[in-house]
N, C-alpha and C. Protein backbone atom coordinates (compact mmCIF):
# COMPACT_ATOMS: atom_id res chain seq x y z
N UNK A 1 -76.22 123.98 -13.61
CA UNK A 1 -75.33 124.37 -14.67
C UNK A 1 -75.73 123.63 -15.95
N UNK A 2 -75.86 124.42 -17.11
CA UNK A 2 -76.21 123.70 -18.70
C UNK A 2 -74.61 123.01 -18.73
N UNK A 3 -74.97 121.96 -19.72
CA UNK A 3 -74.44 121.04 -20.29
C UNK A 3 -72.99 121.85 -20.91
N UNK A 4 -73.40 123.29 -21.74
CA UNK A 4 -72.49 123.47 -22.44
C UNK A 4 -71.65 124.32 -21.43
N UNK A 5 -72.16 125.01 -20.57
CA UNK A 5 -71.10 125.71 -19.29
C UNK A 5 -70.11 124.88 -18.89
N UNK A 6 -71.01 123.26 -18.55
CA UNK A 6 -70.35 122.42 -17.90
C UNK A 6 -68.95 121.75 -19.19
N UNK A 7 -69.13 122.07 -20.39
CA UNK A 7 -68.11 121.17 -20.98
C UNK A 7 -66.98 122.46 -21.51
N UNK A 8 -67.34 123.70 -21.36
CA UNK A 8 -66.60 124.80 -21.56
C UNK A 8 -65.44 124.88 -20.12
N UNK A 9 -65.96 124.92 -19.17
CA UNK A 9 -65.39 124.58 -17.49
C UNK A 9 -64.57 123.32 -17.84
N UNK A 10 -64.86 122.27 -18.23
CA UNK A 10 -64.19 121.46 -18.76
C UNK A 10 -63.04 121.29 -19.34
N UNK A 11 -63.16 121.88 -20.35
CA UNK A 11 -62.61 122.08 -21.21
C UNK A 11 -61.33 123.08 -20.75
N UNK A 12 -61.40 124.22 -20.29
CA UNK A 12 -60.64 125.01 -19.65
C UNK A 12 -59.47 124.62 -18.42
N UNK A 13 -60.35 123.24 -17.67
CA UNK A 13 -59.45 122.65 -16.49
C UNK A 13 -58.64 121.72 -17.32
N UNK A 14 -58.96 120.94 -18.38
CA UNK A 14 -57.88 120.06 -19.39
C UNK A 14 -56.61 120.94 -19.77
N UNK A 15 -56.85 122.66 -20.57
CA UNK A 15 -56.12 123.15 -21.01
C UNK A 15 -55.07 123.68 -19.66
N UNK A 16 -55.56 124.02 -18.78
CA UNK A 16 -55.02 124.02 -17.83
C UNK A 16 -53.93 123.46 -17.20
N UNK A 17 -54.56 122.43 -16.96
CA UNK A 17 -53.55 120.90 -16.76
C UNK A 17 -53.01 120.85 -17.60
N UNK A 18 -53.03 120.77 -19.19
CA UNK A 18 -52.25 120.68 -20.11
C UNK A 18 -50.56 121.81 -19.86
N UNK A 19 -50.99 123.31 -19.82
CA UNK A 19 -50.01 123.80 -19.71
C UNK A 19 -49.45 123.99 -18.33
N UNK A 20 -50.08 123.49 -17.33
CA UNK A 20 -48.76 122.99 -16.17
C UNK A 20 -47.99 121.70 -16.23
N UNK A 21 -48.47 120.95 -17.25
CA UNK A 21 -47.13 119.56 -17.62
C UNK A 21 -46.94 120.10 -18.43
N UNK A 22 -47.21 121.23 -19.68
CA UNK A 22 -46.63 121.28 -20.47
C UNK A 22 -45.69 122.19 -20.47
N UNK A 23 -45.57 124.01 -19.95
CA UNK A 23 -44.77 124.90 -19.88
C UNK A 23 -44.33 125.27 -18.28
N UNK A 24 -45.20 124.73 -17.62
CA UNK A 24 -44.71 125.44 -15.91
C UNK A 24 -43.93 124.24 -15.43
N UNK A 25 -44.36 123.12 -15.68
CA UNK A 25 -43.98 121.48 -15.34
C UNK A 25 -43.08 120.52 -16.20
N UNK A 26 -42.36 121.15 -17.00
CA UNK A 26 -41.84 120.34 -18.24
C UNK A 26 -40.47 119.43 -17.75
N UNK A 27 -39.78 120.16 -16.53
CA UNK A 27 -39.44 118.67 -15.84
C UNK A 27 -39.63 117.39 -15.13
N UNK A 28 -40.87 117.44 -15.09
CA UNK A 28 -41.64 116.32 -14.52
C UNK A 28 -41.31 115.34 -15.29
N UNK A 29 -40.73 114.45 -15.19
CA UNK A 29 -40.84 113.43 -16.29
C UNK A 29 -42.14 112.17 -16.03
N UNK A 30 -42.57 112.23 -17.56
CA UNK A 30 -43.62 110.84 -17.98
C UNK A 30 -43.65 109.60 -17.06
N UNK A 31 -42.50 109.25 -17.14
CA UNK A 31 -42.38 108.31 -16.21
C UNK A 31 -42.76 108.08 -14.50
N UNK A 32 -42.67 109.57 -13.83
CA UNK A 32 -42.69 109.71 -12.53
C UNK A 32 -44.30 109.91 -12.45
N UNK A 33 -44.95 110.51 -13.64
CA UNK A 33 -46.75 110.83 -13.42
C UNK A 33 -47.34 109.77 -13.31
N UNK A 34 -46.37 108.66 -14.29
CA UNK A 34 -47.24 107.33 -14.14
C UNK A 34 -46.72 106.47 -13.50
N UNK A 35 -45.92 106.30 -12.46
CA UNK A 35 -45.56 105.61 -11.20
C UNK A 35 -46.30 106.23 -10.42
N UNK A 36 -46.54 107.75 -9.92
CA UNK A 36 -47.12 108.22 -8.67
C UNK A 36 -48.32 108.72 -9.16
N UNK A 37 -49.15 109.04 -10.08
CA UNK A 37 -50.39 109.39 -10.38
C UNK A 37 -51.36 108.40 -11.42
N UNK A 38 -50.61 107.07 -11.91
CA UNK A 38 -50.97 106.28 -12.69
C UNK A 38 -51.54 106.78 -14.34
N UNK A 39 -51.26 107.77 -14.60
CA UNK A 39 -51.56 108.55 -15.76
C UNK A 39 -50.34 109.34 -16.00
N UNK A 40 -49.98 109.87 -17.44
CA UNK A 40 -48.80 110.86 -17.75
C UNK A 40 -49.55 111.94 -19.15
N UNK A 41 -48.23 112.53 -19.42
CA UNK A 41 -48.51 113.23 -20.66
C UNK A 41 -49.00 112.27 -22.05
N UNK A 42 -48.29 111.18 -22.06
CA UNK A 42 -48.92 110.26 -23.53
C UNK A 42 -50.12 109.89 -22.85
N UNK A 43 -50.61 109.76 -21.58
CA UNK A 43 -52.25 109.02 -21.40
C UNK A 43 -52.77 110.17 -21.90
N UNK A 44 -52.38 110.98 -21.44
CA UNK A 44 -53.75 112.51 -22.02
C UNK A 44 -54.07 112.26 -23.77
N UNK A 45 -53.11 112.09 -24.21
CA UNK A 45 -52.78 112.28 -25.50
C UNK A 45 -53.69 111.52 -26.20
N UNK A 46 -53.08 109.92 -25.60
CA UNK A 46 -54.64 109.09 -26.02
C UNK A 46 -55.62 108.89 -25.71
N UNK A 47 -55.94 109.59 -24.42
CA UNK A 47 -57.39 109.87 -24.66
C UNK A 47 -57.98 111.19 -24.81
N UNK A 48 -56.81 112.06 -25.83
CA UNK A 48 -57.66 112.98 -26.90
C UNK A 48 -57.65 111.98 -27.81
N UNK A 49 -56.93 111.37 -28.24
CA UNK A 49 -57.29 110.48 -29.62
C UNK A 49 -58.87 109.54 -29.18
N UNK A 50 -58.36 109.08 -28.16
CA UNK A 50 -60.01 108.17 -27.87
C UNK A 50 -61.39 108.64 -28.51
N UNK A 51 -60.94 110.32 -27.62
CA UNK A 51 -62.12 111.26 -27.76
C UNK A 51 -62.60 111.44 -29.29
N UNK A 52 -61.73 111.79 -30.24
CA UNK A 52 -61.72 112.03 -31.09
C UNK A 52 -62.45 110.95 -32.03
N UNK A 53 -62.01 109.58 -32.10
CA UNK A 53 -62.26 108.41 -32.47
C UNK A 53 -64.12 108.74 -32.03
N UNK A 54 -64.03 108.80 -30.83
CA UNK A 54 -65.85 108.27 -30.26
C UNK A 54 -66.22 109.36 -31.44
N UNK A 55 -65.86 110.34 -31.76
CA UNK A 55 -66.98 111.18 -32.63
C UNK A 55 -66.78 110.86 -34.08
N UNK A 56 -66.40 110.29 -34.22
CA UNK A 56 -65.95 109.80 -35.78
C UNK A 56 -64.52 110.45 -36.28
N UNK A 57 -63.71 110.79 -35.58
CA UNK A 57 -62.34 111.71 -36.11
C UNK A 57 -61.22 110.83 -36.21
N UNK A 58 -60.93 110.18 -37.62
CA UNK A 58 -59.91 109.46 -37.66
C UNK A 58 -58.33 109.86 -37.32
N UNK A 59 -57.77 109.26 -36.13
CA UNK A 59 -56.40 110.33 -35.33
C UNK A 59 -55.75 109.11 -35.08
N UNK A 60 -54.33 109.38 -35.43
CA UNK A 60 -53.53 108.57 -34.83
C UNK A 60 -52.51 108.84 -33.65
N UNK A 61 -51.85 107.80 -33.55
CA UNK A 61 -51.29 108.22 -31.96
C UNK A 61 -50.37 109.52 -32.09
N UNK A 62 -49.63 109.32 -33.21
CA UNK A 62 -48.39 110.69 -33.80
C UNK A 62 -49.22 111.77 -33.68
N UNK A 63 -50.19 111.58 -34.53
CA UNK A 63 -50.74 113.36 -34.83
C UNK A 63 -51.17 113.34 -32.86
N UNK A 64 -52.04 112.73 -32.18
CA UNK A 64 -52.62 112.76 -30.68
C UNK A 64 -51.26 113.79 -30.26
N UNK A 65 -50.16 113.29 -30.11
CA UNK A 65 -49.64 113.48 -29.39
C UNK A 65 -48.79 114.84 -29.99
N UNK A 66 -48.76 115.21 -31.08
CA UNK A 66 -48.39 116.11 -31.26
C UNK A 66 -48.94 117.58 -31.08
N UNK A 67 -50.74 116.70 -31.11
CA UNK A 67 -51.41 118.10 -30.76
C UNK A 67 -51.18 118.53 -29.35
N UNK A 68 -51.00 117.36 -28.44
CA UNK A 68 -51.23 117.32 -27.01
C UNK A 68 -49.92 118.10 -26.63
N UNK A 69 -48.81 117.37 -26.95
CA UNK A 69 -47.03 118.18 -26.92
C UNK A 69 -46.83 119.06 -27.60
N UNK A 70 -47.65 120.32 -28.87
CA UNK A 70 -47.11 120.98 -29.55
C UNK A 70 -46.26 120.93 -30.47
N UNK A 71 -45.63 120.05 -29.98
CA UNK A 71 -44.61 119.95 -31.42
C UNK A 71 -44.48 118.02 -31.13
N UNK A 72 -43.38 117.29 -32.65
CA UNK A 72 -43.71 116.04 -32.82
C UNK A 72 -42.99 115.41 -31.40
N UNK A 73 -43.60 114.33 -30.73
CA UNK A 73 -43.22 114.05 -29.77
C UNK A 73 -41.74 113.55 -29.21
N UNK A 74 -40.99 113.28 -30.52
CA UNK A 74 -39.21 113.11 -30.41
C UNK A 74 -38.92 114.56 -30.20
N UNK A 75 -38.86 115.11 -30.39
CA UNK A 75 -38.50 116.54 -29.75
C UNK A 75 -38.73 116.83 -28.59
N UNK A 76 -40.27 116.79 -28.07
CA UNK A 76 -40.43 117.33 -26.82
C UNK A 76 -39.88 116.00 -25.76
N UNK A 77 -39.60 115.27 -26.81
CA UNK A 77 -38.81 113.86 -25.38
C UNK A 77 -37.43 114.26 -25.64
N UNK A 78 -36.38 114.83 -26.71
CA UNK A 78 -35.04 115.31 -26.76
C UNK A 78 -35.17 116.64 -25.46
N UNK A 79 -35.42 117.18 -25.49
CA UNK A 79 -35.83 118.78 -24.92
C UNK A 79 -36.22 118.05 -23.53
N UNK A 80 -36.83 117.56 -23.21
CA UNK A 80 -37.64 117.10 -21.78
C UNK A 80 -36.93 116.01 -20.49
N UNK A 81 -36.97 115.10 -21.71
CA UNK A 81 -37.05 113.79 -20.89
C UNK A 81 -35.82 113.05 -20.58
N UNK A 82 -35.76 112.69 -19.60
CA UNK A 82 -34.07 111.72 -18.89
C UNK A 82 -34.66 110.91 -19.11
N UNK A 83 -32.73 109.82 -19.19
CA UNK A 83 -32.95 108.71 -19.02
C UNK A 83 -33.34 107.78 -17.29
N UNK A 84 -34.07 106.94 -17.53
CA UNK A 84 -34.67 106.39 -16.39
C UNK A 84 -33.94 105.42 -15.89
N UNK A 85 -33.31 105.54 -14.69
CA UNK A 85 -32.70 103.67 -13.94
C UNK A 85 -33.55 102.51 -14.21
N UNK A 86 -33.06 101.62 -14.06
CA UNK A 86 -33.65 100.28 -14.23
C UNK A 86 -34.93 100.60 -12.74
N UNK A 87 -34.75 100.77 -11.44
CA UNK A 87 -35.84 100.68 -10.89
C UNK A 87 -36.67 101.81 -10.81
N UNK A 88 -36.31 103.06 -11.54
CA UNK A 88 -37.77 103.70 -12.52
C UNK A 88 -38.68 103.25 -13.14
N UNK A 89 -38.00 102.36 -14.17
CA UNK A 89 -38.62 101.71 -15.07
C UNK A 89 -39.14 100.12 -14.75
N UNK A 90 -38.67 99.87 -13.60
CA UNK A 90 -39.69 98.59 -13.36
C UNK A 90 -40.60 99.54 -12.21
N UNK A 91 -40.51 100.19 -11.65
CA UNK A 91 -42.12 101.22 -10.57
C UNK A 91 -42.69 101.66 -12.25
N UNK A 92 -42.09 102.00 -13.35
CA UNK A 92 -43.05 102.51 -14.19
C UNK A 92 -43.81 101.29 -15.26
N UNK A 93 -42.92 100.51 -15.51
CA UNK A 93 -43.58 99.02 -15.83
C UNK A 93 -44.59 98.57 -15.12
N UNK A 94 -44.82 98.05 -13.68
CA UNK A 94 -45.65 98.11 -12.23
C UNK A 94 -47.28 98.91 -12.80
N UNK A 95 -46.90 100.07 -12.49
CA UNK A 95 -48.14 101.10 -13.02
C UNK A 95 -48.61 101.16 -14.15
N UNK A 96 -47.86 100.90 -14.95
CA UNK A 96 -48.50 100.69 -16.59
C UNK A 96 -49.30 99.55 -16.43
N UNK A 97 -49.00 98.31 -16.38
CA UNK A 97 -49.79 97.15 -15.97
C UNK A 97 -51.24 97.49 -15.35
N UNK A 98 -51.02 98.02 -13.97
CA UNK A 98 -52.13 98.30 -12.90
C UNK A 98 -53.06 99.86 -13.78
N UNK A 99 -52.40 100.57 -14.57
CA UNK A 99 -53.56 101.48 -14.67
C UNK A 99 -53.49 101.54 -16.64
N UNK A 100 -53.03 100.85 -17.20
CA UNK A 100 -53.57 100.68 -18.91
C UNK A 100 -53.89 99.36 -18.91
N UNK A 101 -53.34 98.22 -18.40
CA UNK A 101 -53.88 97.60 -18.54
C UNK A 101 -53.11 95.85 -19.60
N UNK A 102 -51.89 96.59 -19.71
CA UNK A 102 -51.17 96.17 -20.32
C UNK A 102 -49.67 96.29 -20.27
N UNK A 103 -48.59 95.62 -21.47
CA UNK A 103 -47.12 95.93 -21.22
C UNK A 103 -46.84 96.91 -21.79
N UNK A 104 -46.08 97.83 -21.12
CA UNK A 104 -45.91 99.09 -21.40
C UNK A 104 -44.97 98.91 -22.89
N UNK A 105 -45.22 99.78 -23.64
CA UNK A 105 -43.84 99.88 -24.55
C UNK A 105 -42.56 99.44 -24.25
N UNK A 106 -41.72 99.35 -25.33
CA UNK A 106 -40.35 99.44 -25.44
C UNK A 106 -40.17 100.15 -26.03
């Protein structure tokens, strides 16, 4: 397979994935992808921004994530997202640590 088949195929399984968390999956909450899959909807996000950055495309996390969510990301978290128990959020604290690498937001 050429290079460019291979990043078109690519490219197609991202968008993919994109719209089963984004329109088939939109109750999934962020929190549960990254307790049980160690990644969520904001990891994608920044690493389209990553991506973007490696080629010279100055992006910040707002615009990342707005391209990634469609619309600005306080919305699609009004519209989407519950609030989390305290031991959600320490299994999602846990995984943030073990797969970014760091303390998760507040």
């Amino acid at each position: 397979m050429d290079d460019a088949t291979r990043t078109e195929l690519e490219a197609a399984a991202f968008r993919a994935l994109r719209d089963h968390l984004m329109v088939q999956r939109p109750d999934v909450q962020n929190i549960d992808l990254m307790t049980l899959a160690g990644f969520c909807r904001n990891c994608l996000s920044r690493w389209y921004q990553e991506a973007a950055a490696d080629r010279g495309i100055d992006m910040d996390k707002d615009t990342a994530r707005e391209i990634f969510y469609g619309m600005p990301y306080d919305d699609w978290r009004a519209r989407n997202q519950t609030e989390a128990d305290a031991a959600k959020q320490a299994a999602f604290a846990q995984a943030f640590r073990e797969n970014v690498g760091e303390e998760p937001p507040r």
